[in-house]
N, C-alpha and C. Protein backbone atom coordinates (compact mmCIF):
# COMPACT_ATOMS: atom_id res chain seq x y z
N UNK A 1 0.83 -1.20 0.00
CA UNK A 1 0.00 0.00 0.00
C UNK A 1 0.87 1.26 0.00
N UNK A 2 1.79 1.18 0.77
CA UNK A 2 2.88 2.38 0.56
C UNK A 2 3.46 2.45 -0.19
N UNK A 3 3.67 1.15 -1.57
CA UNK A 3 4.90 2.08 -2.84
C UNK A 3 3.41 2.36 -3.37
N UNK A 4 2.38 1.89 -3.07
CA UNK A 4 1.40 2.41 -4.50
C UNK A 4 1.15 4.16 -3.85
N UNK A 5 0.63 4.52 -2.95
CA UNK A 5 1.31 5.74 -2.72
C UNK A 5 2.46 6.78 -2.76
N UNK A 6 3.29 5.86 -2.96
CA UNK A 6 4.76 6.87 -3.16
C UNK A 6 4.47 6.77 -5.08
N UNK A 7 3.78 5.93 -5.49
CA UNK A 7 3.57 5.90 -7.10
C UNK A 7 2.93 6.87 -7.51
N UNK A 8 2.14 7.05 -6.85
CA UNK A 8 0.90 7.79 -7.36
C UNK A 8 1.28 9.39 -7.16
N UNK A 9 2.25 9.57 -6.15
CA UNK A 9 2.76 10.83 -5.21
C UNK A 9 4.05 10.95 -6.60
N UNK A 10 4.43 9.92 -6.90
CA UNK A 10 5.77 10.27 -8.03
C UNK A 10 4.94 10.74 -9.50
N UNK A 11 3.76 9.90 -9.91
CA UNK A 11 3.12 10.27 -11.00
C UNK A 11 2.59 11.80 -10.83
N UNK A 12 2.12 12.11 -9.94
CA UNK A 12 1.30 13.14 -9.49
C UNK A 12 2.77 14.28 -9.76
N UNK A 13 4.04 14.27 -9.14
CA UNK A 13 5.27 15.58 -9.07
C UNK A 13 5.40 15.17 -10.57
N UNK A 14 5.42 14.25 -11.29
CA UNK A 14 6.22 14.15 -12.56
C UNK A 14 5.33 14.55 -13.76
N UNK A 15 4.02 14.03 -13.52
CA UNK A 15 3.12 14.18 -15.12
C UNK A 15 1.85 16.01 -14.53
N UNK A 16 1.84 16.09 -13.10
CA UNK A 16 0.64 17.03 -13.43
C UNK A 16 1.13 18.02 -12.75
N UNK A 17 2.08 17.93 -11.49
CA UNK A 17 2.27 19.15 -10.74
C UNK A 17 3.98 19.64 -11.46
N UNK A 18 3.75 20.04 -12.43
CA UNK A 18 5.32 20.27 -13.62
C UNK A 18 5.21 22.07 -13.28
N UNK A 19 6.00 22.71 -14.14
CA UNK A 19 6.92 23.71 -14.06
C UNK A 19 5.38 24.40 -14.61
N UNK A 20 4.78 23.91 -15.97
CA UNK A 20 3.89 24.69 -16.21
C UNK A 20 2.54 24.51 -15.17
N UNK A 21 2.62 23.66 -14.43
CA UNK A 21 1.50 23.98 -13.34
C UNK A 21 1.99 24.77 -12.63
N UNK A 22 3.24 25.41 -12.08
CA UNK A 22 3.46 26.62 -11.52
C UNK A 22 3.40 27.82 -11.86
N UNK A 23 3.78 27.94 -13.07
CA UNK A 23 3.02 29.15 -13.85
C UNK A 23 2.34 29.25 -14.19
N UNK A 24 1.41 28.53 -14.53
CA UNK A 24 -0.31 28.98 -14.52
C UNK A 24 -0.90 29.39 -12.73
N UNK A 25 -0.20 28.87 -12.13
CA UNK A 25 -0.68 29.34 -10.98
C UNK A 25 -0.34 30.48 -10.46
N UNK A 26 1.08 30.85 -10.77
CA UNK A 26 1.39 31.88 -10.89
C UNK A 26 0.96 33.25 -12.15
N UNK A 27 0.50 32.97 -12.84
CA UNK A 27 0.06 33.64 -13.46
C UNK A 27 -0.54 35.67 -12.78
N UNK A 28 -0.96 35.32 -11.77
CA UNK A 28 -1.32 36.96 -11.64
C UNK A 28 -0.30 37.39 -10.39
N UNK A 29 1.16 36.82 -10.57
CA UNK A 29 1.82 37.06 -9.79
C UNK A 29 3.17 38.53 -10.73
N UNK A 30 3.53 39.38 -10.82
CA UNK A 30 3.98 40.59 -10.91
C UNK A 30 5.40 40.31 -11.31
N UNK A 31 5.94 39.51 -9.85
CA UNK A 31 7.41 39.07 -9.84
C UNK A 31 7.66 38.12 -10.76
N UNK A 32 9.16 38.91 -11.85
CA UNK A 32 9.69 37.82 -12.82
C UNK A 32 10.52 36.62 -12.15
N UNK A 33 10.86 36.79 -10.73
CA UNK A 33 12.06 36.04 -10.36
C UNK A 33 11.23 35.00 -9.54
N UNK A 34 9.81 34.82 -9.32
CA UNK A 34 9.09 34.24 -8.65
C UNK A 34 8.89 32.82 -9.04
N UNK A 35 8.56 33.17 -10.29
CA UNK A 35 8.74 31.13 -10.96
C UNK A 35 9.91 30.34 -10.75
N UNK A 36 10.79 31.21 -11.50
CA UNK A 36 12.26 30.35 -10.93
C UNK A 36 12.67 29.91 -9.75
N UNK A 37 12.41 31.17 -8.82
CA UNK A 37 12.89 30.29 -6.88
C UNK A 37 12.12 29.21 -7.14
N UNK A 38 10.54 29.89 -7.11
CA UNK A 38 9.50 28.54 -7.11
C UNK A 38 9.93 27.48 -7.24
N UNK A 39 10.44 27.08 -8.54
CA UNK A 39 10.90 25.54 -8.93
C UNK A 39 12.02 24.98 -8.19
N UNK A 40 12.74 26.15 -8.24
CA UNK A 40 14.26 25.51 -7.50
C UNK A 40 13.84 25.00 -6.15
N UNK A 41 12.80 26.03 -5.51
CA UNK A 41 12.80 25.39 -4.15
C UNK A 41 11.92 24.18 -3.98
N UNK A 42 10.99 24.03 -5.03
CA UNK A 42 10.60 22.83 -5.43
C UNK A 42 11.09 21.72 -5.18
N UNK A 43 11.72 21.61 -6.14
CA UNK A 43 12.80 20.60 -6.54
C UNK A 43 13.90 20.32 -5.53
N UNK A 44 14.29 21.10 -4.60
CA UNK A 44 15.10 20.97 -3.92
C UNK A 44 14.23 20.27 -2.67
N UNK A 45 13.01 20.52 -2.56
CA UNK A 45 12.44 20.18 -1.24
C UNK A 45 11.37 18.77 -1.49
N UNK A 46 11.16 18.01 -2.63
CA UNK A 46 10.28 17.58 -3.29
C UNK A 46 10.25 15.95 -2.14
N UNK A 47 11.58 15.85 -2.07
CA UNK A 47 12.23 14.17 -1.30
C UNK A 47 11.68 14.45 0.22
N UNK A 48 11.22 15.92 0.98
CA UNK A 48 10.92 15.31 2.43
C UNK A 48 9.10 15.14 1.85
N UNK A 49 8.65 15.38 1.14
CA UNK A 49 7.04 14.96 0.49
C UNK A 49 7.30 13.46 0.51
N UNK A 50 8.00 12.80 0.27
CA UNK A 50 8.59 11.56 -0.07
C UNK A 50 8.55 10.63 1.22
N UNK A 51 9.36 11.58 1.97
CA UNK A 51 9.58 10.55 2.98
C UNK A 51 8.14 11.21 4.03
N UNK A 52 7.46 11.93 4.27
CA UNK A 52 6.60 12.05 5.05
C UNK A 52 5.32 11.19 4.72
N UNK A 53 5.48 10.55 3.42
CA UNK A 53 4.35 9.69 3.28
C UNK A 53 4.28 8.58 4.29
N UNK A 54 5.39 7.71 4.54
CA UNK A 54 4.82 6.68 5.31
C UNK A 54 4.65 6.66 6.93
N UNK A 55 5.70 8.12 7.02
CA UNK A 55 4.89 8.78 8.44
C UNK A 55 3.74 9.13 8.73
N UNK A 56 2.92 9.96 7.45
CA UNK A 56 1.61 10.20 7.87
C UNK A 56 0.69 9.41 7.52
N UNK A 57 1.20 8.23 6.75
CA UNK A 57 0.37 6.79 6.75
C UNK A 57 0.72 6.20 8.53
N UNK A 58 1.17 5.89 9.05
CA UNK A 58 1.04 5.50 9.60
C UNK A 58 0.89 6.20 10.88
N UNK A 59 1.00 7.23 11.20
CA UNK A 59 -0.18 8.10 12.22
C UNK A 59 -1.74 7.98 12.19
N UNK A 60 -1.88 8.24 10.36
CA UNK A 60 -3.09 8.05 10.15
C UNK A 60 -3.77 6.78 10.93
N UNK A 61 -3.05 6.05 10.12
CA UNK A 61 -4.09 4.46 10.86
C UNK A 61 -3.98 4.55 12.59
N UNK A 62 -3.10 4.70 13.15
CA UNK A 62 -2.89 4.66 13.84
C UNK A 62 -4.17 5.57 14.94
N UNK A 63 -4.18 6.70 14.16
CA UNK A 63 -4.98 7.54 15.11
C UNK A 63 -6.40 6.54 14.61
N UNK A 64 -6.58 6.24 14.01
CA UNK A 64 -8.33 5.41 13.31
C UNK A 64 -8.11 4.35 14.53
N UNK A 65 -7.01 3.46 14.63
CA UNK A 65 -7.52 2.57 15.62
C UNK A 65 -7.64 3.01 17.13
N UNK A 66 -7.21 3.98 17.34
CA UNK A 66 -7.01 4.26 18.72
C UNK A 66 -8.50 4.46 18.75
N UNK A 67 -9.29 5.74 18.39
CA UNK A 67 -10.42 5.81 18.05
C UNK A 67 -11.51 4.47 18.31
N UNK A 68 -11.68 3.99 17.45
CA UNK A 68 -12.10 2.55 17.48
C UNK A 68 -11.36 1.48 18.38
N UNK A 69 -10.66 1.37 18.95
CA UNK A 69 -10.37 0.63 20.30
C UNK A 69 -11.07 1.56 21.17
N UNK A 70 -11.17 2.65 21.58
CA UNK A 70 -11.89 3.36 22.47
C UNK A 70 -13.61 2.62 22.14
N UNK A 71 -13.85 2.86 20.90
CA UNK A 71 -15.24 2.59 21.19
C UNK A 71 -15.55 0.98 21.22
N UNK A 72 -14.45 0.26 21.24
CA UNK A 72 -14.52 -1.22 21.20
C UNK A 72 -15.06 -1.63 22.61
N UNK A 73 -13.97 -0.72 23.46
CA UNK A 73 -13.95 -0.85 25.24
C UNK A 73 -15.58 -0.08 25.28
N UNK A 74 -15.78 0.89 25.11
CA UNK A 74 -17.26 1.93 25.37
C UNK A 74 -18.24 0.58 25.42
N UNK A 75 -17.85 -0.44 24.08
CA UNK A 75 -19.31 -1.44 23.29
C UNK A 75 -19.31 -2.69 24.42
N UNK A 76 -18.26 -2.75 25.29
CA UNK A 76 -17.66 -4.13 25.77
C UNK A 76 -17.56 -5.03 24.98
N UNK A 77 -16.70 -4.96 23.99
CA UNK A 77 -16.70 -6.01 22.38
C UNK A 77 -15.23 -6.16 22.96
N UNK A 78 -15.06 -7.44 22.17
CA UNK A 78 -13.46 -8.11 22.27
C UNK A 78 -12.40 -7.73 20.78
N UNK A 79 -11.96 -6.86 20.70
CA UNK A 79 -11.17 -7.34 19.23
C UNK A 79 -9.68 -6.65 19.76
N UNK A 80 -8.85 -7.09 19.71
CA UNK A 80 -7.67 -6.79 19.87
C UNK A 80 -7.15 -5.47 19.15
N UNK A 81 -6.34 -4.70 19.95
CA UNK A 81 -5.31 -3.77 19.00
C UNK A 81 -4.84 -3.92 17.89
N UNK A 82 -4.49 -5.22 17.84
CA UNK A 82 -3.85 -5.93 16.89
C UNK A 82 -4.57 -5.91 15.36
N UNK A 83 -5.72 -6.66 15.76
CA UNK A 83 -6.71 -6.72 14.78
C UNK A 83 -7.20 -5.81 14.29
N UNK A 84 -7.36 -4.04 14.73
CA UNK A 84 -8.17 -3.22 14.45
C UNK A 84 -7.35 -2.69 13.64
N UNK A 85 -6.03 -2.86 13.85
CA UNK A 85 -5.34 -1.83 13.17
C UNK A 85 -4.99 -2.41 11.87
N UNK A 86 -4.91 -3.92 11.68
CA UNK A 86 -4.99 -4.51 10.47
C UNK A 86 -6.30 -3.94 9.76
N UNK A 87 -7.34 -4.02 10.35
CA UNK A 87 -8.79 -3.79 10.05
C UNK A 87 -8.88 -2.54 8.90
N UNK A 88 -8.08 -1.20 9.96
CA UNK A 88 -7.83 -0.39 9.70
C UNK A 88 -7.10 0.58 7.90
N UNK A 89 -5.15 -0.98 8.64
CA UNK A 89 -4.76 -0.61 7.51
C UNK A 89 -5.56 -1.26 5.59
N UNK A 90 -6.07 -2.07 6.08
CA UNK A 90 -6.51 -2.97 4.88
C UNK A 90 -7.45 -2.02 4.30
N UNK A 91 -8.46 -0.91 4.99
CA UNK A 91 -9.48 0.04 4.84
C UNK A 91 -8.81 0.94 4.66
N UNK A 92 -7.50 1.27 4.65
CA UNK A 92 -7.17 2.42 3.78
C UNK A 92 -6.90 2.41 2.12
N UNK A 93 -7.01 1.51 1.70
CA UNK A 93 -7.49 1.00 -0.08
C UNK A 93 -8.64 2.11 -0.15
N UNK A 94 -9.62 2.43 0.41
CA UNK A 94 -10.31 2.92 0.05
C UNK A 94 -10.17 4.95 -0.04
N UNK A 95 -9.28 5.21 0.92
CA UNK A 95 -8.46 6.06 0.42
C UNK A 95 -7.13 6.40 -0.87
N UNK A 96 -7.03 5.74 -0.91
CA UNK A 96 -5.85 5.02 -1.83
C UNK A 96 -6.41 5.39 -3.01
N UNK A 97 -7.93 4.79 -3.25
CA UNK A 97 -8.60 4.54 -4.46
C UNK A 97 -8.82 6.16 -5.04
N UNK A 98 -9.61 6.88 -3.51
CA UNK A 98 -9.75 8.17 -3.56
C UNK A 98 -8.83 9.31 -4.21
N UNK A 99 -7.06 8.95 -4.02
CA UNK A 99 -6.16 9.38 -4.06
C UNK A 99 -6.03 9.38 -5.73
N UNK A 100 -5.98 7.91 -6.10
CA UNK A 100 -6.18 7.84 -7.42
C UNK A 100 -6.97 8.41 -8.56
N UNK A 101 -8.42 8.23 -8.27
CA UNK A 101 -8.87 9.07 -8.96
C UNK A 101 -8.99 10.61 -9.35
N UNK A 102 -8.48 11.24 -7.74
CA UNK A 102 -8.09 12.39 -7.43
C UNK A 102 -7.10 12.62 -8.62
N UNK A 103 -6.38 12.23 -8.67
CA UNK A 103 -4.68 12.23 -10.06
C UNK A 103 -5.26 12.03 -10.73
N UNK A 104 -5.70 11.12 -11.33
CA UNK A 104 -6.72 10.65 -13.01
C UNK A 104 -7.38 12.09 -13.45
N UNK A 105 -7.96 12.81 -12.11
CA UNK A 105 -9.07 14.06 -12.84
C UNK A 105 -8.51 14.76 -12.94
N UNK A 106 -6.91 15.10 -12.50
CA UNK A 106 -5.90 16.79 -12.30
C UNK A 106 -5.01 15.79 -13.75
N UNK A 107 -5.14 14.75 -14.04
CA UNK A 107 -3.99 14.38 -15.11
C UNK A 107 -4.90 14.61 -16.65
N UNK A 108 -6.26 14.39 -16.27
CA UNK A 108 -7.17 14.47 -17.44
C UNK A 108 -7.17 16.34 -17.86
N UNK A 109 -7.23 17.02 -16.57
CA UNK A 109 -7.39 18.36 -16.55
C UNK A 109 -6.24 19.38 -16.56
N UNK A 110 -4.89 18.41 -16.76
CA UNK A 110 -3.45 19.12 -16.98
C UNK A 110 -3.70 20.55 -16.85
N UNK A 111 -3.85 20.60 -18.73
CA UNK A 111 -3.47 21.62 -19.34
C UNK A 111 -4.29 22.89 -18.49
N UNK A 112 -5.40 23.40 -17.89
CA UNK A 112 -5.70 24.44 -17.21
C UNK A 112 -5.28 24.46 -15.93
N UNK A 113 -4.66 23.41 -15.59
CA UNK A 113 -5.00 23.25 -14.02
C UNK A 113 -3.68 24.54 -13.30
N UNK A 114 -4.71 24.89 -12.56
CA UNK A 114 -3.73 25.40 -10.95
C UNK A 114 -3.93 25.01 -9.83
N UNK A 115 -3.55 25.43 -8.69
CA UNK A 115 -3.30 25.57 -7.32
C UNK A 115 -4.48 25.66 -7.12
N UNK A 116 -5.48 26.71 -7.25
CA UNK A 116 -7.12 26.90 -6.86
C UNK A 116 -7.63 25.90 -7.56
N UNK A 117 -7.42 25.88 -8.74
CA UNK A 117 -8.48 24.67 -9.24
C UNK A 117 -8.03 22.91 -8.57
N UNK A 118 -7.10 22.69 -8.81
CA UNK A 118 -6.83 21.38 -7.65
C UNK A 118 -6.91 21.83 -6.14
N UNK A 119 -7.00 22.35 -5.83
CA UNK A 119 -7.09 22.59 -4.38
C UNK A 119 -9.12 22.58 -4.47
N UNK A 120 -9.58 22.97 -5.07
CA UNK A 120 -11.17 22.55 -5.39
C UNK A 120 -11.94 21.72 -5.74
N UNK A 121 -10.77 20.46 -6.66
CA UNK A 121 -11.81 19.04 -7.02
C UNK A 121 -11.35 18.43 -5.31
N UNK A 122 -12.49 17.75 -5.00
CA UNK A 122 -13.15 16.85 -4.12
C UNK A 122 -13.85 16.09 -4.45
N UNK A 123 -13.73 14.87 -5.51
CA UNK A 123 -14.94 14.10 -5.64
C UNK A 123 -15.98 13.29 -4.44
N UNK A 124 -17.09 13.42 -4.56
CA UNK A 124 -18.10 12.56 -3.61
C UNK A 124 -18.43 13.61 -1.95
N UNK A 125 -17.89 14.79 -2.31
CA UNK A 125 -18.35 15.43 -1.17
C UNK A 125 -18.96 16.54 -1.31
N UNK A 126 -19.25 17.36 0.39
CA UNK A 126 -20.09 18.51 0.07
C UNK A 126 -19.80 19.68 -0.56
N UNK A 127 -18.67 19.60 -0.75
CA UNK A 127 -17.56 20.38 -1.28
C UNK A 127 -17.96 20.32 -2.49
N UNK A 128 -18.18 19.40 -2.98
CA UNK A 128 -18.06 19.67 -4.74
C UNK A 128 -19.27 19.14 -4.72
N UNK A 129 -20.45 18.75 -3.74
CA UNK A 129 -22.36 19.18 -4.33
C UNK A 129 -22.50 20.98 -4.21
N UNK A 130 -22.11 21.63 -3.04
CA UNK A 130 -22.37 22.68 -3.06
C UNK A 130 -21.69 23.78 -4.30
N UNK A 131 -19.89 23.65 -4.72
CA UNK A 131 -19.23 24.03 -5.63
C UNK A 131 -18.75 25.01 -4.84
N UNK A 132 -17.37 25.00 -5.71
CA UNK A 132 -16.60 26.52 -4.86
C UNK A 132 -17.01 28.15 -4.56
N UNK A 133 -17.97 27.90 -5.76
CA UNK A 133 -18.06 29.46 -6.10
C UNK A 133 -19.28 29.33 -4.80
N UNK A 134 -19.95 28.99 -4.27
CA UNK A 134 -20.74 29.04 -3.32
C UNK A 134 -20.21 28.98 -2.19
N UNK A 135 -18.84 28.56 -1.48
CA UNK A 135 -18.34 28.50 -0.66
C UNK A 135 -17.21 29.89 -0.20
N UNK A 136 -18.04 30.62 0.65
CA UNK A 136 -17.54 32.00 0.78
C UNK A 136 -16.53 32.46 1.85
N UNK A 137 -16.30 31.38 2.56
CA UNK A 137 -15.75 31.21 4.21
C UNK A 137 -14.22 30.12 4.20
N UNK A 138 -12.92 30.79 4.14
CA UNK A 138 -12.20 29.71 4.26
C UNK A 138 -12.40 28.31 4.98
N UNK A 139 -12.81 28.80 6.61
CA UNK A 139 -12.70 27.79 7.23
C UNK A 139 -13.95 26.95 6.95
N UNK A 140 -15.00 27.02 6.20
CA UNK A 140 -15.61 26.40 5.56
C UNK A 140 -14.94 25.06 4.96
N UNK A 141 -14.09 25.29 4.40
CA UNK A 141 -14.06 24.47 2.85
C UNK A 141 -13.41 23.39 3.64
N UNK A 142 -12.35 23.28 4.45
CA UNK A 142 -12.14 21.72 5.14
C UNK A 142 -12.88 20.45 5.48
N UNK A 143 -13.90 21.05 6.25
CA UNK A 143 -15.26 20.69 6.85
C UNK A 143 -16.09 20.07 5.79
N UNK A 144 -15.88 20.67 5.03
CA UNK A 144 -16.87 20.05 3.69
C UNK A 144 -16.00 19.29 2.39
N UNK A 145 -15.12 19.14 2.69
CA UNK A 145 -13.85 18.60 1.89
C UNK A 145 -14.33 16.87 2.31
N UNK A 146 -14.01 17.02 3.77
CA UNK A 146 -13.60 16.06 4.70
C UNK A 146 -14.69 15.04 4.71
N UNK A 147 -16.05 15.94 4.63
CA UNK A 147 -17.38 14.44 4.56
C UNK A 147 -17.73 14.21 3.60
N UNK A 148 -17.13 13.10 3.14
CA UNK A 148 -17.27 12.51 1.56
C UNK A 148 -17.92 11.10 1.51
N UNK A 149 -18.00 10.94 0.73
CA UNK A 149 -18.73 8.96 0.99
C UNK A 149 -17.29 7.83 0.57
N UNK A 150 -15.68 8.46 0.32
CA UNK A 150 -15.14 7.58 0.98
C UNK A 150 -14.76 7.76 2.48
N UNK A 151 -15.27 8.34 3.24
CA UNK A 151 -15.15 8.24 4.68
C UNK A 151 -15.75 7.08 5.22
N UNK A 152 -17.27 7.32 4.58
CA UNK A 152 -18.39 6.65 4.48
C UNK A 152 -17.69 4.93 4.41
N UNK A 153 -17.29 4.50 3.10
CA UNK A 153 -16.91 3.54 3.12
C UNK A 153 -15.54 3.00 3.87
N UNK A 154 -14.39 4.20 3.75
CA UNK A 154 -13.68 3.44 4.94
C UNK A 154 -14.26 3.09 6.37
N UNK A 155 -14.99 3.57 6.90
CA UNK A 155 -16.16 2.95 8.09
C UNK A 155 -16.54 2.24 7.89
N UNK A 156 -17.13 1.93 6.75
CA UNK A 156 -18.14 0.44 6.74
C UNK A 156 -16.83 -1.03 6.39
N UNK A 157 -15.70 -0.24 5.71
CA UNK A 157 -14.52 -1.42 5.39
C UNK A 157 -14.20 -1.58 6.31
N UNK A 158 -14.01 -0.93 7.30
CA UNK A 158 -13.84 -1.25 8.98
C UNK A 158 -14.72 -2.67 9.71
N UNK A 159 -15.90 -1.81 9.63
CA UNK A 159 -16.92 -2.46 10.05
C UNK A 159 -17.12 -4.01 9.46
N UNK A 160 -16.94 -3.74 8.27
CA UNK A 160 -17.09 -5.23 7.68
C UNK A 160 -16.27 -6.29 8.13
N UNK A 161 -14.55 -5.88 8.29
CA UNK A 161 -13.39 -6.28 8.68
C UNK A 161 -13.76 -6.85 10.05
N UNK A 162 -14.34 -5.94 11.14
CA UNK A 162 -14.96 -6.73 12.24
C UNK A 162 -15.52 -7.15 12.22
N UNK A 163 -16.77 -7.90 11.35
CA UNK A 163 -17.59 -8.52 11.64
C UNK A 163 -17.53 -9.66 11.36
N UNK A 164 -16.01 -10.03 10.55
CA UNK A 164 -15.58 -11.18 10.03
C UNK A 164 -15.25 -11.97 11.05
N UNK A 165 -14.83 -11.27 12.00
CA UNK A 165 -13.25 -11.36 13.30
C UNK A 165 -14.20 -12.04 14.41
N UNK A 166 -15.97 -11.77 14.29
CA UNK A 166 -16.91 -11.81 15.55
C UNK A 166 -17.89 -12.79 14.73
N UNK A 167 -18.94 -12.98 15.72
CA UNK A 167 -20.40 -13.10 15.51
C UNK A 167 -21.46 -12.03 15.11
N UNK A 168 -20.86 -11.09 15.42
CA UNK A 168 -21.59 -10.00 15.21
C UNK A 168 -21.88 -9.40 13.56
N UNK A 169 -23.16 -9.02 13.74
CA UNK A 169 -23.18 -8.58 12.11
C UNK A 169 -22.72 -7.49 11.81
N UNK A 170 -22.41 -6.89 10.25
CA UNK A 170 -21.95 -5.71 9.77
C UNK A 170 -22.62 -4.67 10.17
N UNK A 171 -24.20 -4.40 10.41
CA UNK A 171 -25.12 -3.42 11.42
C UNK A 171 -23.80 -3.02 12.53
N UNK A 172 -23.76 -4.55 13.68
CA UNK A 172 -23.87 -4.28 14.50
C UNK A 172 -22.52 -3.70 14.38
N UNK A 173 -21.25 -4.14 14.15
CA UNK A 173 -19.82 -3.54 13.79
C UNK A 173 -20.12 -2.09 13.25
N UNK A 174 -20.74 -1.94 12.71
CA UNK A 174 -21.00 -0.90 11.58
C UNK A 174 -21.58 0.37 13.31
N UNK A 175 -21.97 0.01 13.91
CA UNK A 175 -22.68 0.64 14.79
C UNK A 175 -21.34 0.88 16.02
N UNK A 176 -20.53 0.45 16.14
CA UNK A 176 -19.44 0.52 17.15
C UNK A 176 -18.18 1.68 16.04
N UNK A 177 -18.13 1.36 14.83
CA UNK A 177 -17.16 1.92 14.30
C UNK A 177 -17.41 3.54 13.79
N UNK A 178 -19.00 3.57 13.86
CA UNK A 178 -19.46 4.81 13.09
C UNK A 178 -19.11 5.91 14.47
N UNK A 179 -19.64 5.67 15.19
CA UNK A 179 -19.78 6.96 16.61
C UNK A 179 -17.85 6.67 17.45
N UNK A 180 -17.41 5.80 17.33
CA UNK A 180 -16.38 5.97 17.94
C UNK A 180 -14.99 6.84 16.71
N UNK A 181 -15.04 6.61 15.42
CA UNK A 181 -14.18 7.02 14.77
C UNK A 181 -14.75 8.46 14.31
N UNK A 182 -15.73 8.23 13.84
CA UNK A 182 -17.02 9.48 14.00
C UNK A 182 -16.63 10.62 14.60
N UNK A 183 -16.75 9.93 15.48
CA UNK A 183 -16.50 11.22 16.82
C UNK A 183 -15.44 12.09 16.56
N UNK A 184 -14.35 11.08 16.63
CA UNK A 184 -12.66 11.33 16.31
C UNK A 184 -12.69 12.98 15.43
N UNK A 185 -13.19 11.78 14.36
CA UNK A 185 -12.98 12.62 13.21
C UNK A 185 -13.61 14.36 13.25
N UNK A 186 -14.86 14.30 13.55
CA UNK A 186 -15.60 15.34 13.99
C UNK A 186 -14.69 16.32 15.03
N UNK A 187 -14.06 15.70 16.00
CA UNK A 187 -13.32 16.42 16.84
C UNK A 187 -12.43 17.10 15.86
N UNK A 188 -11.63 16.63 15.03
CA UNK A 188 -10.41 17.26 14.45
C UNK A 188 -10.68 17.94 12.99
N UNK A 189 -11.85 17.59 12.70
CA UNK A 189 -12.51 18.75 11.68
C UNK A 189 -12.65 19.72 12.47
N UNK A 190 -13.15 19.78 13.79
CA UNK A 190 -13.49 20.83 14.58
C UNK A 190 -12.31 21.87 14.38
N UNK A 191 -11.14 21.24 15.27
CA UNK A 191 -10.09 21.82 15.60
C UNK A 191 -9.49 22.57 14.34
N UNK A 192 -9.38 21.64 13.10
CA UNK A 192 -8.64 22.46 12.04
C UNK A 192 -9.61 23.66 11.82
N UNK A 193 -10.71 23.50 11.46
CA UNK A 193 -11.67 24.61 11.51
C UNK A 193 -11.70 25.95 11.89
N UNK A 194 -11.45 25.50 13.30
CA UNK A 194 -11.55 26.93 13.98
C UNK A 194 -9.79 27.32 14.12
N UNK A 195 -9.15 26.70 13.57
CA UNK A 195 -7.27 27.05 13.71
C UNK A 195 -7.55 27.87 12.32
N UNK A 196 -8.33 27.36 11.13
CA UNK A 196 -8.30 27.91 10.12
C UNK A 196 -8.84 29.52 10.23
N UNK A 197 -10.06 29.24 10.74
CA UNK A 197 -11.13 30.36 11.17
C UNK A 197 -10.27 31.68 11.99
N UNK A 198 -9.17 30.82 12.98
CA UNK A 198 -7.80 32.29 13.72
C UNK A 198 -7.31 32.31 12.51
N UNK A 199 -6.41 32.51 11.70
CA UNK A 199 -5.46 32.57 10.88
C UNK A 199 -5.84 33.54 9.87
N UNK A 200 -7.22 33.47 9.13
CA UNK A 200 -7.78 33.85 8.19
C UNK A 200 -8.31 35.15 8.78
């Protein structure tokens, strides 16, 4: 799961985020000397993007199971640390997938693309039912980035994953994984939110 991410992260610097995606983004920028640092510092900084992938893969999962072991203990259900976090990593495919198609639509959409316009596709969320131009509030746009229906399904790939492990049905898994990771998640949409909301 991690070289297909570092793949997709190498396709993504090599075929869509190129020299001319910096100048189109730059485009209503004044300074002639601005593209050039741009790239250099680019390019010079491109390898810690590289290596922070399998750090923030594995925080990620990490924070999902903690989450869901909390609500394992809340349910009085048995599933080990062990198991959740397999549960976990195996349910991040479904981010993965997300990631992918994410690249497919900025690789289909090269030639216009900038910084605002990729920073605006979100497929499957509220973000892109409502559309940018309707979204008037920075700290808005996270919040609505973030609840998408692959969330949706990494929960239920969770859920399913436990219900293999138990007696219990996918409902009932499905019912321990939604409010305990749920929650999580909700908390730290919160937080970026309103960090966004100071800043801005």
């Amino acid at each position: 799961m991690l070289s297909l991410y570092i793949l997709i992260s190498i396709f993504d610097n090599t075929y869509i985020f190129t020299e001319g995606f910096i100048e189109r983004s730059l485009a209503f920028n004044p300074s002639e000397n601005a593209l050039p640092e741009l790239i250099a510092y680019e390019s010079k900084t491109k390898w810690i993007g590289f290596l922070l992938i399998p750090l923030l893969l594995i925080v990620k999962i990490l924070f999902a199971t903690f989450l869901i072991s909390c609500g394992v203990v809340f349910f009085d259900e048995k599933y080990s640390f062990r198991y959740i976090f397999k549960a976990c990593m195996f349910s991040e495919f479904v981010f993965l997938l997300s990631h992918f198609l994410y690249s497919i639509n900025l690789f289909v959409n090269r030639e216009n693309l900038t910084i605002e316009t990729a920073g605006n596709y979100f497929p499957f969320s509220f973000f892109s039912l409502i559309g940018a131009e309707n979204v008037h509030s920075d700290w808005i746009i996270y919040p609505l980035q973030t609840i998408n229906l692959f969330e949706v399904f990494y929960m239920a790939s969770i859920a399913w994953f436990l219900s293999k492990k138990s007696k219990q049905s996918f409902v009932d898994t499905f019912g321990i994984v939604l409010p305990s990771y749920g929650l999580g998640l909700l908390l730290w949409i919160t937080l970026v939110a309103f960090l966004t909301f100071q800043i801005t």
